[in-house]
C-alpha atoms as a PDB file:
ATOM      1  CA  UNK A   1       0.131 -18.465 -17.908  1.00  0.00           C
ATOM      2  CA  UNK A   2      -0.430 -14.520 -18.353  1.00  0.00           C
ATOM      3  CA  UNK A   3       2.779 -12.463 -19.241  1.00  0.00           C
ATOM      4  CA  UNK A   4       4.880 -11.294 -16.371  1.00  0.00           C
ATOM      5  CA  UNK A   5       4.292  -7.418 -16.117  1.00  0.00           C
ATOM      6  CA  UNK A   6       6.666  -6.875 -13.684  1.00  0.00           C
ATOM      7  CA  UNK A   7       8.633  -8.296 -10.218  1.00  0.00           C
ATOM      8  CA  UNK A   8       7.856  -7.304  -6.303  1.00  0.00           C
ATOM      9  CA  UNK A   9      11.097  -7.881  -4.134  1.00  0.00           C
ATOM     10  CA  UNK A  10      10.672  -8.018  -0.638  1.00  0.00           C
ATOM     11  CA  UNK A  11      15.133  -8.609   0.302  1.00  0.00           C
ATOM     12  CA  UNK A  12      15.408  -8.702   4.031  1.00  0.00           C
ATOM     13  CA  UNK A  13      18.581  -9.419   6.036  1.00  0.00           C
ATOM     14  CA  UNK A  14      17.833 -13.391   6.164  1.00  0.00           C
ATOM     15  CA  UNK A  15      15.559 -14.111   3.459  1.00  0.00           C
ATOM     16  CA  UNK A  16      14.720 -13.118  -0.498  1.00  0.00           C
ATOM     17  CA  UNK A  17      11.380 -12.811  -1.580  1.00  0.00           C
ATOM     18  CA  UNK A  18       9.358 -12.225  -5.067  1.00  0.00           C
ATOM     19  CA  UNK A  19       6.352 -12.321  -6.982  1.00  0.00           C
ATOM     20  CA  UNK A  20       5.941 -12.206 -10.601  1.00  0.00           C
ATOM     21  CA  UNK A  21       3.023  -9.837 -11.332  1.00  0.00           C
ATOM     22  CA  UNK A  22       0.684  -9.592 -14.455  1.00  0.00           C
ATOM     23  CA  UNK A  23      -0.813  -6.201 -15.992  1.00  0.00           C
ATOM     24  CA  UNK A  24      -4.048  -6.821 -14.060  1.00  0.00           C
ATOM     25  CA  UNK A  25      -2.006  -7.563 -10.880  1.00  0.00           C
ATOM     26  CA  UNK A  26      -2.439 -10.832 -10.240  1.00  0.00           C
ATOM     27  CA  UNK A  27       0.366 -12.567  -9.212  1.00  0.00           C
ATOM     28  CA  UNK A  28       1.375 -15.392 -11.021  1.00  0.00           C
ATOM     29  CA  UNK A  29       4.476 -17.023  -9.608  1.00  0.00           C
ATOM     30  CA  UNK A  30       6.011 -16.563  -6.251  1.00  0.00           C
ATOM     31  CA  UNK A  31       9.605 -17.774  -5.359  1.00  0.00           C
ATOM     32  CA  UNK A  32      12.034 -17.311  -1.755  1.00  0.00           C
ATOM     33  CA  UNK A  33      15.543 -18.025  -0.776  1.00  0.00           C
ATOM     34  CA  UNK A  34      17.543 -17.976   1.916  1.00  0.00           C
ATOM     35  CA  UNK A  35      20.208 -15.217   0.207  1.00  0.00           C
ATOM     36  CA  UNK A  36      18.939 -12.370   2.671  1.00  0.00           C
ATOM     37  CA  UNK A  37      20.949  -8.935   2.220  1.00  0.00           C
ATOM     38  CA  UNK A  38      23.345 -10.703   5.104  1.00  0.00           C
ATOM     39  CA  UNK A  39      24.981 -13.055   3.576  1.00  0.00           C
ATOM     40  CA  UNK A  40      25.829 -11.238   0.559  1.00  0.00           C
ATOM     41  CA  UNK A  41      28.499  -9.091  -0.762  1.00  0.00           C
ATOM     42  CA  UNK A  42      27.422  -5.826  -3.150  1.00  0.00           C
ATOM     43  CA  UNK A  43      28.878  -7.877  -5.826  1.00  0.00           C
ATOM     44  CA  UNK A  44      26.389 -10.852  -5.531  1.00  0.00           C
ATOM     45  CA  UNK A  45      22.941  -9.125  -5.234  1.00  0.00           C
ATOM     46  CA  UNK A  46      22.062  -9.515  -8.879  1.00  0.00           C
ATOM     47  CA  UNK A  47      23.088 -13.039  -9.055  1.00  0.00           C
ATOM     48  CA  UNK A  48      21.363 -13.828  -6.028  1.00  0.00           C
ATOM     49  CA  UNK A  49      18.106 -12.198  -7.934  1.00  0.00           C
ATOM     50  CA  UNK A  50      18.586 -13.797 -11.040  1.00  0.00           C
ATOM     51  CA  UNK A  51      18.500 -17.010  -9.261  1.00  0.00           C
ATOM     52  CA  UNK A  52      15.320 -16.786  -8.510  1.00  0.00           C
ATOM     53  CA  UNK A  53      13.425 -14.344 -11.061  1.00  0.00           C
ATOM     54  CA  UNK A  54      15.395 -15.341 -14.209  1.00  0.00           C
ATOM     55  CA  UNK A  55      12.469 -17.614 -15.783  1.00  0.00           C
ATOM     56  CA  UNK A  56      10.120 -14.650 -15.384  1.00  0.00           C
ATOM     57  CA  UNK A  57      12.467 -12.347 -17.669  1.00  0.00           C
ATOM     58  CA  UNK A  58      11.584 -11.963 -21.079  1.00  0.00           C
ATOM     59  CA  UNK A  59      14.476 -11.538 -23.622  1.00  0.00           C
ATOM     60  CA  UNK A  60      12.476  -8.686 -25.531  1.00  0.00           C
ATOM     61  CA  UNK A  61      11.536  -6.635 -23.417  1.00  0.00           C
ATOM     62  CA  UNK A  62      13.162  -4.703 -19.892  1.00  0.00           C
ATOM     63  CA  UNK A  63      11.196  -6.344 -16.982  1.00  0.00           C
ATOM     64  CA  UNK A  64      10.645  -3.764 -14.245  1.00  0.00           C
ATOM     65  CA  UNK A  65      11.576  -5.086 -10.846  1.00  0.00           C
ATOM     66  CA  UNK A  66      10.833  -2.987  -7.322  1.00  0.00           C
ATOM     67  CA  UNK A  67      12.404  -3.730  -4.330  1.00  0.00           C
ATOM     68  CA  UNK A  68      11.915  -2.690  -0.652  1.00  0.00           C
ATOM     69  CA  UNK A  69      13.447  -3.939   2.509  1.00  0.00           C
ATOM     70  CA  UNK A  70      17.458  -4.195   3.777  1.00  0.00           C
ATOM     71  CA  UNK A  71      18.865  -4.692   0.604  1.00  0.00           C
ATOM     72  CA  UNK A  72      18.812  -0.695   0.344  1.00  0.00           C
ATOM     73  CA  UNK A  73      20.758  -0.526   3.601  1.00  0.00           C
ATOM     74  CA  UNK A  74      24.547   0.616   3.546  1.00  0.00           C
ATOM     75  CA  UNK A  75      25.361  -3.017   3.428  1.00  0.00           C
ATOM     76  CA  UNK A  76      22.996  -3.768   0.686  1.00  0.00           C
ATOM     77  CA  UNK A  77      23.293  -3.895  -3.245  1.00  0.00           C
ATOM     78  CA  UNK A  78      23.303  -0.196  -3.108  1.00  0.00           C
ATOM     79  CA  UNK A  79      22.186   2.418  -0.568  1.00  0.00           C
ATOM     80  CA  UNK A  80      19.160   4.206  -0.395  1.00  0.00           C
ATOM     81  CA  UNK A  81      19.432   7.106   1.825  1.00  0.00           C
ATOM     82  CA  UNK A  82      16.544   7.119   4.638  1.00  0.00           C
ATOM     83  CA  UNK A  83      13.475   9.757   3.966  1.00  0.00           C
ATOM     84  CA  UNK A  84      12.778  11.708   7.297  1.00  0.00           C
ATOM     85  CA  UNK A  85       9.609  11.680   8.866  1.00  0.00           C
ATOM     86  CA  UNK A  86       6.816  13.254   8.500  1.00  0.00           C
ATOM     87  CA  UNK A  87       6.580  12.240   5.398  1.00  0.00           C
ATOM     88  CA  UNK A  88       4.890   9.176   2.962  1.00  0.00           C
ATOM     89  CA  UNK A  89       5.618   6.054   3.615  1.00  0.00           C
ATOM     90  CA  UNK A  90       7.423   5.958   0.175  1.00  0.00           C
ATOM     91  CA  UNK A  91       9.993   8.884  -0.618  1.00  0.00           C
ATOM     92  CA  UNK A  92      10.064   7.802  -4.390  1.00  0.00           C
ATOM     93  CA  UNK A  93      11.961  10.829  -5.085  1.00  0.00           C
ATOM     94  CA  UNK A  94      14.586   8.854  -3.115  1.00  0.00           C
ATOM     95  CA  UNK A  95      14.554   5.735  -5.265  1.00  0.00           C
ATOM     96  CA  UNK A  96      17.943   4.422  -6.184  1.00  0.00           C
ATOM     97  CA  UNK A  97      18.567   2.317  -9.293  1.00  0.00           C
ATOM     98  CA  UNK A  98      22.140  -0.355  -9.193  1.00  0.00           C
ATOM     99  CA  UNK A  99      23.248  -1.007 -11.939  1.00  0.00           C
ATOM    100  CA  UNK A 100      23.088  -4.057 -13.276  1.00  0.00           C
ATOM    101  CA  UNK A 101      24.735  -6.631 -16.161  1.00  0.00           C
ATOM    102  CA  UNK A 102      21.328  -8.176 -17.122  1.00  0.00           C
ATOM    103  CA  UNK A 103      19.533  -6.215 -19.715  1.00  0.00           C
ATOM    104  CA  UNK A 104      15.908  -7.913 -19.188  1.00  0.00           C
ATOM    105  CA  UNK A 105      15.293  -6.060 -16.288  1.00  0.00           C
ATOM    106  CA  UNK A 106      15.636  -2.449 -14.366  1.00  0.00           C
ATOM    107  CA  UNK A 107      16.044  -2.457 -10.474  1.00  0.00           C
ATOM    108  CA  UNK A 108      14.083   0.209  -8.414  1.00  0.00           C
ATOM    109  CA  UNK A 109      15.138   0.012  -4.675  1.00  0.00           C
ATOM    110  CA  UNK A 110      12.573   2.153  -2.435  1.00  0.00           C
ATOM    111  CA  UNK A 111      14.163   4.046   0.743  1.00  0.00           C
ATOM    112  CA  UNK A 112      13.508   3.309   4.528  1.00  0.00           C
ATOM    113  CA  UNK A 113      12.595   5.437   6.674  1.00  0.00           C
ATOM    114  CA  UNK A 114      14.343   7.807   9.463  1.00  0.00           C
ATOM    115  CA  UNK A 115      13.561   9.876  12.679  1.00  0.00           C
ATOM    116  CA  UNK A 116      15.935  12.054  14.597  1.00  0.00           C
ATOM    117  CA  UNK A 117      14.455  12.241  17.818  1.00  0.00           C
ATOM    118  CA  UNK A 118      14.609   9.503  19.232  1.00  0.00           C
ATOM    119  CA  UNK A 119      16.780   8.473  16.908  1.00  0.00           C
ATOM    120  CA  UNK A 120      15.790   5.775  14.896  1.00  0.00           C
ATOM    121  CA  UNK A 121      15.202   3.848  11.581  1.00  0.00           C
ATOM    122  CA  UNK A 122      12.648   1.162   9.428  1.00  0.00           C
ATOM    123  CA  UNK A 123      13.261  -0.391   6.240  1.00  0.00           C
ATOM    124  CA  UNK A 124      11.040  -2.692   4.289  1.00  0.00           C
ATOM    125  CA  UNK A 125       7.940  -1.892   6.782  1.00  0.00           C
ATOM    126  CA  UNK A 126       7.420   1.458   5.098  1.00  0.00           C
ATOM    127  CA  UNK A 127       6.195  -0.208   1.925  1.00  0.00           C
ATOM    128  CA  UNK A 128       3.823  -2.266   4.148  1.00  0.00           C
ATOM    129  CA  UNK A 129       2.432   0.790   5.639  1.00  0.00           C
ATOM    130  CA  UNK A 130       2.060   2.255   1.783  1.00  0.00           C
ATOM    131  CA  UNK A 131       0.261  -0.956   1.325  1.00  0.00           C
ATOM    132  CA  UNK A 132      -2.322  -0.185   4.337  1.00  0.00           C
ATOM    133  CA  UNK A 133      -3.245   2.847   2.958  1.00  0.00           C
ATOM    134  CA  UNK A 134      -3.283   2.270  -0.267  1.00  0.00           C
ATOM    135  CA  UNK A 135      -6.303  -0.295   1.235  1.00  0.00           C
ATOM    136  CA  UNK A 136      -7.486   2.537   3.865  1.00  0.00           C
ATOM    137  CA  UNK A 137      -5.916   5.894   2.070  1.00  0.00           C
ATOM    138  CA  UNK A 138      -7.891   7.500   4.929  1.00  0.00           C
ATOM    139  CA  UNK A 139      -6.518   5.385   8.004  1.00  0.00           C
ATOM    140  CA  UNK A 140      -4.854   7.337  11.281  1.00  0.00           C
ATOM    141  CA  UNK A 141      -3.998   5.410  14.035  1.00  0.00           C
ATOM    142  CA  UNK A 142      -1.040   3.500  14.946  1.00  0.00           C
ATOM    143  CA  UNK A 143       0.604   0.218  12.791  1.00  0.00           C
ATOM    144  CA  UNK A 144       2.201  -2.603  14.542  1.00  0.00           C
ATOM    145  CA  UNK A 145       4.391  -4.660  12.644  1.00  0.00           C
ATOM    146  CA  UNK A 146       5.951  -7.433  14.790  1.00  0.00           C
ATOM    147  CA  UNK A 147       9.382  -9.118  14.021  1.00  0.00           C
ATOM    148  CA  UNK A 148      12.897  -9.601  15.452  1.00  0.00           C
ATOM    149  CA  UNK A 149      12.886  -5.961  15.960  1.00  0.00           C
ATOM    150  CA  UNK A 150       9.206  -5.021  16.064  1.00  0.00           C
ATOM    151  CA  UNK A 151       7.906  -1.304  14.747  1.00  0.00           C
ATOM    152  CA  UNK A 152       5.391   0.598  15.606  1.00  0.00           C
ATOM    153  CA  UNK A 153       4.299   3.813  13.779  1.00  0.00           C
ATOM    154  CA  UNK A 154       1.869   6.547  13.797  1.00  0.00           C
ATOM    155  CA  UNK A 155       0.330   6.713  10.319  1.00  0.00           C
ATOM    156  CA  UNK A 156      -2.275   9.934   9.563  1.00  0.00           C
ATOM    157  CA  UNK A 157      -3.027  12.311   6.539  1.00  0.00           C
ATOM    158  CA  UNK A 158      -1.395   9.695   4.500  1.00  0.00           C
ATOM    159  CA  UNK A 159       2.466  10.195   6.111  1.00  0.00           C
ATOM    160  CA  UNK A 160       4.691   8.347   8.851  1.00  0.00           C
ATOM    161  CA  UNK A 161       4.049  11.023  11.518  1.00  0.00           C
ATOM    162  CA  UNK A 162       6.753   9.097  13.937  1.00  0.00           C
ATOM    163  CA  UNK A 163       7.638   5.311  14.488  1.00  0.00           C
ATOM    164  CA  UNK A 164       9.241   3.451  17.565  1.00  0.00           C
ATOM    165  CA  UNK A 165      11.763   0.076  17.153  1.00  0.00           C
ATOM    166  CA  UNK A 166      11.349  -2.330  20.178  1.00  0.00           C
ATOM    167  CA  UNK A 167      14.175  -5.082  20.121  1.00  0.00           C
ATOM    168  CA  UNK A 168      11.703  -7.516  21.671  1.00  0.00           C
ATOM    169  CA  UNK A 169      11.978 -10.497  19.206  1.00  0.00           C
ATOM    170  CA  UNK A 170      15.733 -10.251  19.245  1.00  0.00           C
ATOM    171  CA  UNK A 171      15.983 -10.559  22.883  1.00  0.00           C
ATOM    172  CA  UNK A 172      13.552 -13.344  23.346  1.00  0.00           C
ATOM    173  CA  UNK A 173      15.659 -15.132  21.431  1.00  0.00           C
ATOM    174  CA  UNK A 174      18.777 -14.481  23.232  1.00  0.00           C
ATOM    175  CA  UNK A 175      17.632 -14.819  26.552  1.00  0.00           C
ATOM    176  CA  UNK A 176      15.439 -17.933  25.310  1.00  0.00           C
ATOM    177  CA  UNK A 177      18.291 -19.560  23.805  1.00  0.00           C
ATOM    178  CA  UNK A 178      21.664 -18.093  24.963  1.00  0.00           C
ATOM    179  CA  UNK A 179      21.218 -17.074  28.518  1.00  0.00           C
ATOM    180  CA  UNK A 180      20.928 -18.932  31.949  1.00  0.00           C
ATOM    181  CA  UNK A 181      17.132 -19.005  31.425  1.00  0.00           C
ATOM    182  CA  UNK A 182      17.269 -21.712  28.520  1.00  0.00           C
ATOM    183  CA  UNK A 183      18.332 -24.214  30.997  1.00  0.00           C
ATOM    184  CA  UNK A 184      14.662 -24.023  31.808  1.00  0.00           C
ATOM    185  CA  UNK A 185      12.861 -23.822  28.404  1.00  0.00           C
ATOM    186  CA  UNK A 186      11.232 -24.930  25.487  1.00  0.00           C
ATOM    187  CA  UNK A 187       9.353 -23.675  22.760  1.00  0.00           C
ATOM    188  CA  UNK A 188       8.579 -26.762  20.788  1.00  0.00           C
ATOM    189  CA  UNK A 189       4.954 -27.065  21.415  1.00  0.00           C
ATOM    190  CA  UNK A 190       1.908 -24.537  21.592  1.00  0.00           C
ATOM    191  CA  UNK A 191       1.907 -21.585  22.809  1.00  0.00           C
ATOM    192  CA  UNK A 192       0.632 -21.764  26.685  1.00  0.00           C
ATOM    193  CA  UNK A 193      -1.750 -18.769  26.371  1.00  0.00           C
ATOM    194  CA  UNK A 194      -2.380 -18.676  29.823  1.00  0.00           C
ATOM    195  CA  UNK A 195       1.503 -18.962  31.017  1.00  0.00           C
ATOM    196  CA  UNK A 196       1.606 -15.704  28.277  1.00  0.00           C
ATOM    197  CA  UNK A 197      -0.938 -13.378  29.970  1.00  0.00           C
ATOM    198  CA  UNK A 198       1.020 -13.638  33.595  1.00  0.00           C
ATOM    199  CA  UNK A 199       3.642 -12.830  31.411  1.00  0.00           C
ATOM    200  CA  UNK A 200       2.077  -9.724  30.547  1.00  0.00           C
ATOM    201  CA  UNK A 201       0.765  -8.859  33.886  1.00  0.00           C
ATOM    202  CA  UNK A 202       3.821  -9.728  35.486  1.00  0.00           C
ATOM    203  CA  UNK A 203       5.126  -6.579  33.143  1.00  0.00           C
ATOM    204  CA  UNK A 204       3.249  -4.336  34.852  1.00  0.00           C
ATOM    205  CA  UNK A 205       4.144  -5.600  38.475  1.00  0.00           C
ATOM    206  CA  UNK A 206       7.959  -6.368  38.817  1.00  0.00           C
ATOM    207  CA  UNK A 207      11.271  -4.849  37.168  1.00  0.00           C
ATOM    208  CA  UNK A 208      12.237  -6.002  33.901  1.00  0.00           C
ATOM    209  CA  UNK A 209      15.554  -7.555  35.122  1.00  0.00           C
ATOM    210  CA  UNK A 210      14.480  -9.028  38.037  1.00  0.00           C
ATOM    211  CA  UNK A 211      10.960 -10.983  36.391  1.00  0.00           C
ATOM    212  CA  UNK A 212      13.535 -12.372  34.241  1.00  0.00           C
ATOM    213  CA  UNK A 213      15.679 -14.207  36.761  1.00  0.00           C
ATOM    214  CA  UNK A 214      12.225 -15.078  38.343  1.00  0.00           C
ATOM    215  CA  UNK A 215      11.474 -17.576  35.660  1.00  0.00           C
ATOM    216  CA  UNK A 216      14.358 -19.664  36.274  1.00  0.00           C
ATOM    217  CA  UNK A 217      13.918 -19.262  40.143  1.00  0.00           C
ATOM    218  CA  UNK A 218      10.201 -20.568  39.338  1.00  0.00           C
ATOM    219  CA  UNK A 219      11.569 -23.279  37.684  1.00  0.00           C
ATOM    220  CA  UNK A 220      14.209 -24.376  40.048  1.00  0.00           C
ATOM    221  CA  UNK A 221      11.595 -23.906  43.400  1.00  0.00           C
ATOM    222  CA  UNK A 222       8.432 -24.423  42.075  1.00  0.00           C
ATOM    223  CA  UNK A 223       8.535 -26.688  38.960  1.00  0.00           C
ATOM    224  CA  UNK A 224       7.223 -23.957  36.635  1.00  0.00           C
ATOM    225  CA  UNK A 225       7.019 -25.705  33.586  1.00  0.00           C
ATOM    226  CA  UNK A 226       9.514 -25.355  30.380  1.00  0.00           C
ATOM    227  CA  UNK A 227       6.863 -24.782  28.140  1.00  0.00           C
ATOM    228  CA  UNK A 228       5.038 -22.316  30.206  1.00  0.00           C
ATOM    229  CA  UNK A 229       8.028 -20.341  31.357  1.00  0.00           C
ATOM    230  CA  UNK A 230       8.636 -19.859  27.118  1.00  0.00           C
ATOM    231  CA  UNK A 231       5.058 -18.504  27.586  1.00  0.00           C
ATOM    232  CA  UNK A 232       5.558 -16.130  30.360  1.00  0.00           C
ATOM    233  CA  UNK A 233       9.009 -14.723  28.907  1.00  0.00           C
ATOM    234  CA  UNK A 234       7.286 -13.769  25.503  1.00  0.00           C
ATOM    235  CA  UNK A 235       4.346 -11.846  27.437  1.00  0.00           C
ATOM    236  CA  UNK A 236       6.800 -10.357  29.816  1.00  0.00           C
ATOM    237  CA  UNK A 237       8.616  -8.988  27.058  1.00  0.00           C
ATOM    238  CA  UNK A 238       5.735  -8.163  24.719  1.00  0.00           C
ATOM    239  CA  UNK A 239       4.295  -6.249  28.093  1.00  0.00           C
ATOM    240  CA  UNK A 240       7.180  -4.540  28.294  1.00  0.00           C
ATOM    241  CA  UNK A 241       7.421  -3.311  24.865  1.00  0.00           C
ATOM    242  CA  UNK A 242       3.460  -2.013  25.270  1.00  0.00           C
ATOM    243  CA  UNK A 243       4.420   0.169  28.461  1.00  0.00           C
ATOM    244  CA  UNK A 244       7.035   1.672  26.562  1.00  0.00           C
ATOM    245  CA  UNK A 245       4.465   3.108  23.695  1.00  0.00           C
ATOM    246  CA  UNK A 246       4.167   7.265  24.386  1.00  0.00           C
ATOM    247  CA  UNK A 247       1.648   8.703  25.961  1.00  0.00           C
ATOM    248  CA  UNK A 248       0.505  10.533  22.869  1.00  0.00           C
ATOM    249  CA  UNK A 249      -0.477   7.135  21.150  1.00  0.00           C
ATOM    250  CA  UNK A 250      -2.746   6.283  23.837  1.00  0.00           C
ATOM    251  CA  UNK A 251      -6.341   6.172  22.506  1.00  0.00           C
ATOM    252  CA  UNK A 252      -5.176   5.820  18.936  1.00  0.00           C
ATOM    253  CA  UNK A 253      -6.743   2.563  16.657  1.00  0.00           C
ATOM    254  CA  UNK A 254      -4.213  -0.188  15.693  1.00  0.00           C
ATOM    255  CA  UNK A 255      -3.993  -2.472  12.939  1.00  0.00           C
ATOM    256  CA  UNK A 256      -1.336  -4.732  13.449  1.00  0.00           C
ATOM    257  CA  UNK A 257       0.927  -6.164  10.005  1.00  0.00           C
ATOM    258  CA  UNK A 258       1.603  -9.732  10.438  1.00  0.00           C
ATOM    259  CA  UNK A 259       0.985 -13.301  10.079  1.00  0.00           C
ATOM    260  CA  UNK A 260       0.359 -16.373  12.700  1.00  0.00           C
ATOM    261  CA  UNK A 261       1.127 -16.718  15.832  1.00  0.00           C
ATOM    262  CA  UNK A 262       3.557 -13.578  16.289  1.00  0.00           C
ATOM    263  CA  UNK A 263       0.498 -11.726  14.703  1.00  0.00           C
ATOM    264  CA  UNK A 264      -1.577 -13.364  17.348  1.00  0.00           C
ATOM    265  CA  UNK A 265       0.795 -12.760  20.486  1.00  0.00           C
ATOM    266  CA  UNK A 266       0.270  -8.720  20.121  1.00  0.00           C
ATOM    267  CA  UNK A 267      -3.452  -8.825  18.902  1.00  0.00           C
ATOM    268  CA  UNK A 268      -4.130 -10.993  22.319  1.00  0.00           C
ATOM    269  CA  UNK A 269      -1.755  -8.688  24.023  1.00  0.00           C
ATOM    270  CA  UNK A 270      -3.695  -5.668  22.946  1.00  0.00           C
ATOM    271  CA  UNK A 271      -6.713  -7.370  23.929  1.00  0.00           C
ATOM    272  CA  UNK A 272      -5.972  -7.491  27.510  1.00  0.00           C
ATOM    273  CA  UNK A 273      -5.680  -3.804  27.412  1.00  0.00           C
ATOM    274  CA  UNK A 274      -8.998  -3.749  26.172  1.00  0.00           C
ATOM    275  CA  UNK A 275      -7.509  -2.466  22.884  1.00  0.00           C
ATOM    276  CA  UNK A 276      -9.172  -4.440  19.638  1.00  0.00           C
ATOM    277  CA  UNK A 277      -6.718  -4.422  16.693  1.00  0.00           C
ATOM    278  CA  UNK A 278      -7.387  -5.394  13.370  1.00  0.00           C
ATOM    279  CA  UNK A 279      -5.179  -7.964  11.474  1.00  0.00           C
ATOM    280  CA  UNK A 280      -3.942  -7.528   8.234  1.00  0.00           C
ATOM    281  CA  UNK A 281      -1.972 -10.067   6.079  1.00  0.00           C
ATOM    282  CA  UNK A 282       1.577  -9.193   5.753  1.00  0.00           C
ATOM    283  CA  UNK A 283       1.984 -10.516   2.070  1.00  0.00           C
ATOM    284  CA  UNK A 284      -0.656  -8.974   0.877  1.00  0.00           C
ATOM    285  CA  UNK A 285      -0.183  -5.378   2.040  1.00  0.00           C
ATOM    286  CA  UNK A 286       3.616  -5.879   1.186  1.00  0.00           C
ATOM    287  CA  UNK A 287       2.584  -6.270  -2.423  1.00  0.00           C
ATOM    288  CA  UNK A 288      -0.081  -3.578  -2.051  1.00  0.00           C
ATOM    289  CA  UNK A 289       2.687  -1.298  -1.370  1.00  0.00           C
ATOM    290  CA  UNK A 290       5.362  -2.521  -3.714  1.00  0.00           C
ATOM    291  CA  UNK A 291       2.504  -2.302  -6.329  1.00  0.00           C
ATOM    292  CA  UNK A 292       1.517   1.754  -5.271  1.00  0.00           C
ATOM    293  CA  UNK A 293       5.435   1.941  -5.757  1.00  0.00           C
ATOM    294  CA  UNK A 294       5.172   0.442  -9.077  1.00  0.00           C
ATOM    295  CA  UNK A 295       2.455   2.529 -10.458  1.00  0.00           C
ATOM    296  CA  UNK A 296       4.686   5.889  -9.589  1.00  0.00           C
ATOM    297  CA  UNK A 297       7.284   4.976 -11.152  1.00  0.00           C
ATOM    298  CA  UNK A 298       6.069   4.007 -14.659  1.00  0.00           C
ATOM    299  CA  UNK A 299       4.446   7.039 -13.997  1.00  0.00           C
ATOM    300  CA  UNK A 300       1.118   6.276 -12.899  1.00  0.00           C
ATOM    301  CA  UNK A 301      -1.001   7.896 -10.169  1.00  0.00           C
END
């Protein structure tokens, strides 16, 4: 196997990712765990990391390893303060450096991002969006990246010109599996595509709070199906979350971030709005940007 060259960390809140890298980029081991940034104390972040990435550390030499994502949040290993936008997707000016015991390797940990008004924050997607353009360096339109809470950003001249948080994923799964609408529901088989665009249409035509009830009224007075009122609730959020896009994004290309189904669920969305979004694997424009990040700081261009 080539030498490892250096490690791309992607630590979110649930889950630990990394990819041992070789001087020509190629990545030559990959590894996961479930020790996400929320289950650990400051104390156990390079423990955590060594458990995964300690075969890929050589004892003569100081492995370079670059991290995005929530383990640079206030709860994390160690903070790194949020770069304001407009700005590049990667403030490495802002790139903090814990300390650690092990002396095989040095820990960069690349910032999120913030906006005052509204008021809100990304961490982790930033270095997917630096991985987007460092595919399309010329790209301006709009980036979806899906997920518990999904982001969407304006991206031109090379900067984060603004970005919007939607809690969509997080509330699907609380009204899916905590409130009075899980008595009728189940998402243990395919997605009913057809259940998902009235979903979406029905986000158009009725209140938010009261298409929600509907689906269990549906399903006590008309036998709407389990599977397909799973269906309907994801489009009826999903729709929701599109109306709520400003005005000044209207018009704008998309290229949505993602992977499999969830991927799927805004592309066909989008679709139906007779907007066509490209599709870009989340992996690999994750390590496209962890590898731009890489490149500046050993000093490259």
């Amino acid at each position: 196997m080539s030498e490892v060259s250096w490690i791309a960390v992607d630590w979110g809140t649930t889950q630990l990712r990394a990819w041992a890298i070789s001087a020509g980029g190629e990545v030559l081991q990959r590894g996961a765990s479930a020790r996400g940034m929320g289950s650990l104390a400051p104390d156990q972040f390079e423990a955590a990391l060594l458990e995964l990435i300690d075969g890929w550390l050589s004892g003569d030499k100081v492995t370079e390893v670059v991290a995005c994502g929530m383990v640079g949040a206030r709860q994390g290993w160690c903070e790194a303060p949020y770069a304001e936008v407009p700005c590049a997707p990667q403030a490495m000016a802002r790139v903090i450096r814990p300390q650690v015991s092990d002396t095989r390797m040095r820990v960069s940990i690349i910032p999120g991002l913030c906006q005052r008004a509204p008021a809100d924050v990304l961490r982790g997607e930033e270095t997917q969006i630096a991985g987007l353009l460092a595919v399309q360096p010329d790209y301006h339109g709009l980036v979806c990246l899906p997920g518990t809470h999904s982001k969407w950003a304006e991206v031109g001249e090379g900067q984060v010109l603004g970005f919007q948080t939607f809690m969509t994923g997080e509330l699907f799964a609380l009204l899916s599996g905590q409130s009075v609408l899980r008595h009728g529901m189940r998402g243990d088989q395919p997605l009913d595509w057809s259940a998902f665009e009235l979903g979406l249409r029905a986000a158009t035509e009725r209140p938010l709070l009261g298409a929600l009830f509907g689906l269990r009224a549906e399903g006590l007075l008309e036998g709407l199906a389990p599977a397909a009122a799973w269906a309907r609730l994801s489009g009826l959020l999903i729709g929701q979350e599109l109306r709520g896009l400003p005005e000044r994004w209207q018009g704008l290309p998309v290229c949505v971030i993602g992977d499999g189904e969830a991927a799927e669920r805004y592309r066909h969305a989008l679709a139906t709005l007779n907007l066509s979004a490209r599709t870009l694997d989340a992996e690999r424009v994750t390590l496209a940007g962890l590898a731009a990040a890489h490149r500046h700081i050993r000093g490259g261009t």
